[in-house]
C-alpha atoms as a PDB file:
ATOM      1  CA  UNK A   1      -1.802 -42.539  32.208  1.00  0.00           C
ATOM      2  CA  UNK A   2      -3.555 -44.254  29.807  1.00  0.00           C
ATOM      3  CA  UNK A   3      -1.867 -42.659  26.982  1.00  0.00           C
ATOM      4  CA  UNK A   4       1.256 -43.777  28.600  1.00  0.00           C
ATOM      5  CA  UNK A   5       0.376 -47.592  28.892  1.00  0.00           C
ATOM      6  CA  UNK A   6      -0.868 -47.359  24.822  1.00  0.00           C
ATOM      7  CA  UNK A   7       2.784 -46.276  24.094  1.00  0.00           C
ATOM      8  CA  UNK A   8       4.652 -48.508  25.770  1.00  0.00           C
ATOM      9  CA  UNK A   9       2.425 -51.819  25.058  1.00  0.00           C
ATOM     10  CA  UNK A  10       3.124 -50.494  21.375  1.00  0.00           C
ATOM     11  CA  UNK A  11      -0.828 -49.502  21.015  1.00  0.00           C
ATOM     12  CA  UNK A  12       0.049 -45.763  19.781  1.00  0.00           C
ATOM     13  CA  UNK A  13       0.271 -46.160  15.862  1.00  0.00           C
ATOM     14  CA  UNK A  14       0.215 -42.631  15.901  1.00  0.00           C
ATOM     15  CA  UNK A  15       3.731 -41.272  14.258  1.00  0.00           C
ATOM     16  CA  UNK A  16       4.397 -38.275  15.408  1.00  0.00           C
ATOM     17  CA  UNK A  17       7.059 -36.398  13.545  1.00  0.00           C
ATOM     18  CA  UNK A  18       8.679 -33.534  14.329  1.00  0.00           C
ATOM     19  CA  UNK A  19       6.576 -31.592  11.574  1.00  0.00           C
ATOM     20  CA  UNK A  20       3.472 -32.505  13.161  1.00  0.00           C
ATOM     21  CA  UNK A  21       4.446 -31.153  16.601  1.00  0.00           C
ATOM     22  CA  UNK A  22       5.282 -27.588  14.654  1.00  0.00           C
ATOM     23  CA  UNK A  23       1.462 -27.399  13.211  1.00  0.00           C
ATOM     24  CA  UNK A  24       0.043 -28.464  16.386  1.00  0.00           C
ATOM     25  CA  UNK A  25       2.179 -25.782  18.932  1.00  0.00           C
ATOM     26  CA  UNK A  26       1.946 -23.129  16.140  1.00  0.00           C
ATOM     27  CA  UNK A  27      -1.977 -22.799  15.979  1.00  0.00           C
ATOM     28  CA  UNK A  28      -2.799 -19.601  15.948  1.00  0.00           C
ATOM     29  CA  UNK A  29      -6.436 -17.985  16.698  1.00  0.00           C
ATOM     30  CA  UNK A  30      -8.506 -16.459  14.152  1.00  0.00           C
ATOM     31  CA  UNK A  31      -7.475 -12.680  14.952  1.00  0.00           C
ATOM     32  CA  UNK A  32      -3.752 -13.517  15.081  1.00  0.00           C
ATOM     33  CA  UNK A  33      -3.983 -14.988  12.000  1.00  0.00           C
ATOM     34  CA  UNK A  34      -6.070 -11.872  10.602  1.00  0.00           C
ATOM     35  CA  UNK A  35      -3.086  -9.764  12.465  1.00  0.00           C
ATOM     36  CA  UNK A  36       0.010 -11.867  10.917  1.00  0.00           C
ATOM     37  CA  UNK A  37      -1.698 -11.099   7.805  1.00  0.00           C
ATOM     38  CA  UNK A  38      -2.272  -7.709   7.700  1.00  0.00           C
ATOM     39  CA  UNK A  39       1.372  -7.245   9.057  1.00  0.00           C
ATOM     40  CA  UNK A  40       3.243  -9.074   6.838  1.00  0.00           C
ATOM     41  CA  UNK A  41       0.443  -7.823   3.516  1.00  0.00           C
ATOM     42  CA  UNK A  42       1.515  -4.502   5.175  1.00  0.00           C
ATOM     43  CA  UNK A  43       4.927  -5.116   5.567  1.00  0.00           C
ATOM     44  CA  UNK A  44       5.320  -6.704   1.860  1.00  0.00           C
ATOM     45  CA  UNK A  45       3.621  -3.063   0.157  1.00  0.00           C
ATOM     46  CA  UNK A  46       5.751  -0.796   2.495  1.00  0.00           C
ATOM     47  CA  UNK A  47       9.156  -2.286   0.859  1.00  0.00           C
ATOM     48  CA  UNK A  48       7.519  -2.366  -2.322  1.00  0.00           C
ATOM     49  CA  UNK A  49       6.844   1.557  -1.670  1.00  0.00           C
ATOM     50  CA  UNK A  50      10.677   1.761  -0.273  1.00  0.00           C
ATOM     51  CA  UNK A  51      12.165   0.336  -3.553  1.00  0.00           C
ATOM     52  CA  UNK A  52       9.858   2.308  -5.808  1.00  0.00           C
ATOM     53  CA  UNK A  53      11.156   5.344  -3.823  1.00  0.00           C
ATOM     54  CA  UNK A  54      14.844   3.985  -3.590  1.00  0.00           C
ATOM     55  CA  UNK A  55      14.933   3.785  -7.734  1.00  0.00           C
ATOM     56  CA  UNK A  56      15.906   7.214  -7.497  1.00  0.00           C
ATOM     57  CA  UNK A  57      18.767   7.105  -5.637  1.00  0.00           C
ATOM     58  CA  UNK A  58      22.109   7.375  -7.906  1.00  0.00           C
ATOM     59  CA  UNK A  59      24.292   4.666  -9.110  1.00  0.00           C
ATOM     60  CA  UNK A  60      22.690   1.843  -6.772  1.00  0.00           C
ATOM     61  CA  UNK A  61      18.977   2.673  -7.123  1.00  0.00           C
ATOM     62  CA  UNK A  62      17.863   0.241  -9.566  1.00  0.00           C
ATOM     63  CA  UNK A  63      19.695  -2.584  -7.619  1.00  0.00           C
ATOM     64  CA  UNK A  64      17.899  -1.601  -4.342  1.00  0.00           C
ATOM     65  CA  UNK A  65      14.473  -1.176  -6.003  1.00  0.00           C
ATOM     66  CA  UNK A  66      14.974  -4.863  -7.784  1.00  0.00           C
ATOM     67  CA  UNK A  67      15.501  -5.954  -4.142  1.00  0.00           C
ATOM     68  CA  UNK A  68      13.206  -3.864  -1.759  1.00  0.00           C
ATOM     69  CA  UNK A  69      10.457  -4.776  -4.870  1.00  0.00           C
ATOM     70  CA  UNK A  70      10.842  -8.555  -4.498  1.00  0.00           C
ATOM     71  CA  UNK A  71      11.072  -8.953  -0.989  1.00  0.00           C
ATOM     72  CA  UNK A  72       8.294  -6.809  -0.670  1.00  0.00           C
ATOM     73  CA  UNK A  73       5.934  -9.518  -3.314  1.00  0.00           C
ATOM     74  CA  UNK A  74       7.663 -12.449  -1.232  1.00  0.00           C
ATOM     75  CA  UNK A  75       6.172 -10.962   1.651  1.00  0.00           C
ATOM     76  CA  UNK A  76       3.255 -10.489   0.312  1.00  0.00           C
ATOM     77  CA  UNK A  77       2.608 -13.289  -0.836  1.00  0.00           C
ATOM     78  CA  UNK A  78       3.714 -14.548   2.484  1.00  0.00           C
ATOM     79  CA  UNK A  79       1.101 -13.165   4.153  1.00  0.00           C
ATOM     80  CA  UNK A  80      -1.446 -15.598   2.731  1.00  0.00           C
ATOM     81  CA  UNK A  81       0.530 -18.429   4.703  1.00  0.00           C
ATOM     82  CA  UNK A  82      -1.271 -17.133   7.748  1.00  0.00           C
ATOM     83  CA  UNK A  83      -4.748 -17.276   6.351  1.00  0.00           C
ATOM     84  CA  UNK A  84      -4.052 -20.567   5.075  1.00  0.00           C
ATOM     85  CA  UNK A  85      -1.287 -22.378   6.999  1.00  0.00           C
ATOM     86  CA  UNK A  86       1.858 -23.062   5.265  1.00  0.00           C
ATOM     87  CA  UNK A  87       1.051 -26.397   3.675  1.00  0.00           C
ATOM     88  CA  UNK A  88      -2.234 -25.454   2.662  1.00  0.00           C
ATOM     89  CA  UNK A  89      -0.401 -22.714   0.925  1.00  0.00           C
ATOM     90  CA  UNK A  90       2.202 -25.121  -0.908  1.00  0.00           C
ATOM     91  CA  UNK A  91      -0.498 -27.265  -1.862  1.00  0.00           C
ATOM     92  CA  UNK A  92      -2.765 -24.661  -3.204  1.00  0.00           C
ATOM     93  CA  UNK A  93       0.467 -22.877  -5.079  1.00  0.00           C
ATOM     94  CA  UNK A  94       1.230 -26.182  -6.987  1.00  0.00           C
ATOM     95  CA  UNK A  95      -1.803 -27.156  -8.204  1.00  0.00           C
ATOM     96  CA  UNK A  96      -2.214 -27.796 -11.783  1.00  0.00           C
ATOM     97  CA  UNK A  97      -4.398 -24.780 -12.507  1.00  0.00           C
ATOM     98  CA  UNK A  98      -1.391 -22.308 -11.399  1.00  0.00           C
ATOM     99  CA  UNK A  99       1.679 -24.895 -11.561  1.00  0.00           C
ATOM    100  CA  UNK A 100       3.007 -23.019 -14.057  1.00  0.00           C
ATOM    101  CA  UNK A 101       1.442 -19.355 -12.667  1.00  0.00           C
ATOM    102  CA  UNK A 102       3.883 -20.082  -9.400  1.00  0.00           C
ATOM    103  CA  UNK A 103       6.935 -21.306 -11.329  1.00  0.00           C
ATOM    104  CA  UNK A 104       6.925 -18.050 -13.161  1.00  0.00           C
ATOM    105  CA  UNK A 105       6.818 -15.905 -10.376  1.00  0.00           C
ATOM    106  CA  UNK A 106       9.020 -17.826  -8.246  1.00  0.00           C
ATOM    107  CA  UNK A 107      11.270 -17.872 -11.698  1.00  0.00           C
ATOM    108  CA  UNK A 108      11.383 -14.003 -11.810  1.00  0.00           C
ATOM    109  CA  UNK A 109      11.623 -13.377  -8.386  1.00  0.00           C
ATOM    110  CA  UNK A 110      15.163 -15.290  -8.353  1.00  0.00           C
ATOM    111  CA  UNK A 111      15.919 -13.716 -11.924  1.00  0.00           C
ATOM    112  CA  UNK A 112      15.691 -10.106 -10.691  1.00  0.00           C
ATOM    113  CA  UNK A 113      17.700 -10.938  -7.720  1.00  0.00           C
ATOM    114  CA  UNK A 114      20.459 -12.442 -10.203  1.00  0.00           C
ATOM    115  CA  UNK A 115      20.451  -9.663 -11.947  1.00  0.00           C
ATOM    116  CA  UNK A 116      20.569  -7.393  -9.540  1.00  0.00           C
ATOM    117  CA  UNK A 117      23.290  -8.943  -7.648  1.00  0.00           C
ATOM    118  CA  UNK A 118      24.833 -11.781  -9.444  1.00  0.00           C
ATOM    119  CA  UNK A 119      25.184 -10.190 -13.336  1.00  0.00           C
ATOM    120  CA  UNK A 120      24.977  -6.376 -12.096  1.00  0.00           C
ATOM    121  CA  UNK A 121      22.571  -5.802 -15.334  1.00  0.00           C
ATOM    122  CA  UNK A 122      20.405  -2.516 -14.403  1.00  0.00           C
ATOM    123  CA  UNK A 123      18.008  -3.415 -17.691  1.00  0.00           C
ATOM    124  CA  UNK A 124      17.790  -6.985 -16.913  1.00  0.00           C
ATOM    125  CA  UNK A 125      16.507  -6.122 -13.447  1.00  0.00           C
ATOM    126  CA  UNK A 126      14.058  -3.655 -14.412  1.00  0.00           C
ATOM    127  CA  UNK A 127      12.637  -6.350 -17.325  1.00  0.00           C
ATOM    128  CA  UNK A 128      12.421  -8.831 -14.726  1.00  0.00           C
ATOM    129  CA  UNK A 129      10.625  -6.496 -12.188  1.00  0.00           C
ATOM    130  CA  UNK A 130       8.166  -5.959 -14.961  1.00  0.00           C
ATOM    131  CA  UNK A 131       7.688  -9.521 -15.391  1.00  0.00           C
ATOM    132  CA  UNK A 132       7.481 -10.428 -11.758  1.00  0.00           C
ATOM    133  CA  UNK A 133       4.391  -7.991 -11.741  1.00  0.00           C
ATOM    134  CA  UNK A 134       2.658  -9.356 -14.714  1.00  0.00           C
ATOM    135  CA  UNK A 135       3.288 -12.622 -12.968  1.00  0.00           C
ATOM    136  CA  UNK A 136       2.214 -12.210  -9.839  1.00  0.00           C
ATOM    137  CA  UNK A 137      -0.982 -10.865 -11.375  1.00  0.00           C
ATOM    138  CA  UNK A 138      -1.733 -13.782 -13.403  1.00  0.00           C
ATOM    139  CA  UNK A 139      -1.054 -16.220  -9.870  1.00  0.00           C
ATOM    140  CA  UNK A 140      -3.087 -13.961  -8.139  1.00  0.00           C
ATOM    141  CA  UNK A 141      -6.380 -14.044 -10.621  1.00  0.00           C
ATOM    142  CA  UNK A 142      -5.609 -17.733 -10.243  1.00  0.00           C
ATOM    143  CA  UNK A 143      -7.465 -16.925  -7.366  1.00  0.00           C
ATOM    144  CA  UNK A 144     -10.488 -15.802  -8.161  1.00  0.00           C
ATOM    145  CA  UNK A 145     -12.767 -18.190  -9.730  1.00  0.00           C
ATOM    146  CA  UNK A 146     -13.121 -16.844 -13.640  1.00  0.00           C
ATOM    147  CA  UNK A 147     -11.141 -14.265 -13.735  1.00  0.00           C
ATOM    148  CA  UNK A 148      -8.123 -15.309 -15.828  1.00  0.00           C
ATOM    149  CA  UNK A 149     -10.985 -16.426 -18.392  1.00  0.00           C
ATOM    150  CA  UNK A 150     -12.207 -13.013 -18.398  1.00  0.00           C
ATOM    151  CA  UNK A 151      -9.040 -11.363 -18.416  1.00  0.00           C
ATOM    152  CA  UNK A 152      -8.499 -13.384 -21.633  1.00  0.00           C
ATOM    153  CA  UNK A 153     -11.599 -12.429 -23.518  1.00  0.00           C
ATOM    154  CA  UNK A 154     -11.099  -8.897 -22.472  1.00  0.00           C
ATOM    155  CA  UNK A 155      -7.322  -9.446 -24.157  1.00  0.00           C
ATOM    156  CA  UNK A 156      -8.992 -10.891 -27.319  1.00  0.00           C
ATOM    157  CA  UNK A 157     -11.227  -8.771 -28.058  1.00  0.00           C
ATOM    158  CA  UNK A 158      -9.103  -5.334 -27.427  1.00  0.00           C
ATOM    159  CA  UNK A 159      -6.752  -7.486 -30.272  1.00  0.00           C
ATOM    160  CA  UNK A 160      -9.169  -8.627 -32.971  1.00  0.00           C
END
């Protein structure tokens, strides 16, 4: 009752958009959000599996590997959003230590699918699918706190 008389006095300065009222009803406990995870991790390596398996197939096998591969990194990559939440996840994707990390991957993942479907370029998808791994490693180390440093010195020195 009292909540009522705040909003219609005019009392209630809280806004309530529609956004907020998606967070609040789609809180999820600790082990659903451990389950989502693993489901949708899960998920995300089984179509990677399918469209390393699907390369094979004749005359359309690259095009469904360039798909089944990316869908498969969306999802997992996906799967983080129920650790985190999903604008925990934006925000943590577009910081300015993996800004550009993000835009590469999100970059090739679109790039294969061109190429897959749009251009209809077997080599271009491949190249891409190689790029959208390297990618996705380097936003993944991105991660873990020194390890793109280390990856580096470990590059240098195999060079000099």
């Amino acid at each position: 009752m009292d909540k009522l008389k705040k909003v219609l006095s005019g009392q209630d300065t809280e806004d309530r958009g529609g956004l907020a009222e998606v967070v609040e009803t789609s809180s999820l406990s600790w082990s659903t959000r451990i389950k989502g995870f693993a489901a949708c991790f899960v998920a995300g390596i089984v179509c990677s599996l399918l469209g390393t398996l699907l390369l094979w197939v004749p005359r359309k096998g690259l095009y469904l590997f360039a798909v089944f591969y990316t869908f498969g990194n969306i999802a997992s990559i996906g799967s983080t959003i129920f650790l985190m939440g999903p604008m925990k996840q934006l925000k943590r994707m577009f910081e300015p230590t993996r800004l550009i990390a993000t835009v590469l991957v999100l970059l090739c993942f679109a790039l294969t699918l061109c190429s897959a479907f749009w251009w209809h370029n077997k080599g271009l998808a491949l190249i891409f699918c190689v790029l959208q791994s390297l990618a996705l490693t380097w936003y993944s180390l991105s991660f873990i706190p020194f390890a793109r440093d280390a990856v580096k010195k470990c590059f240098s020195a195999c060079l000099a």
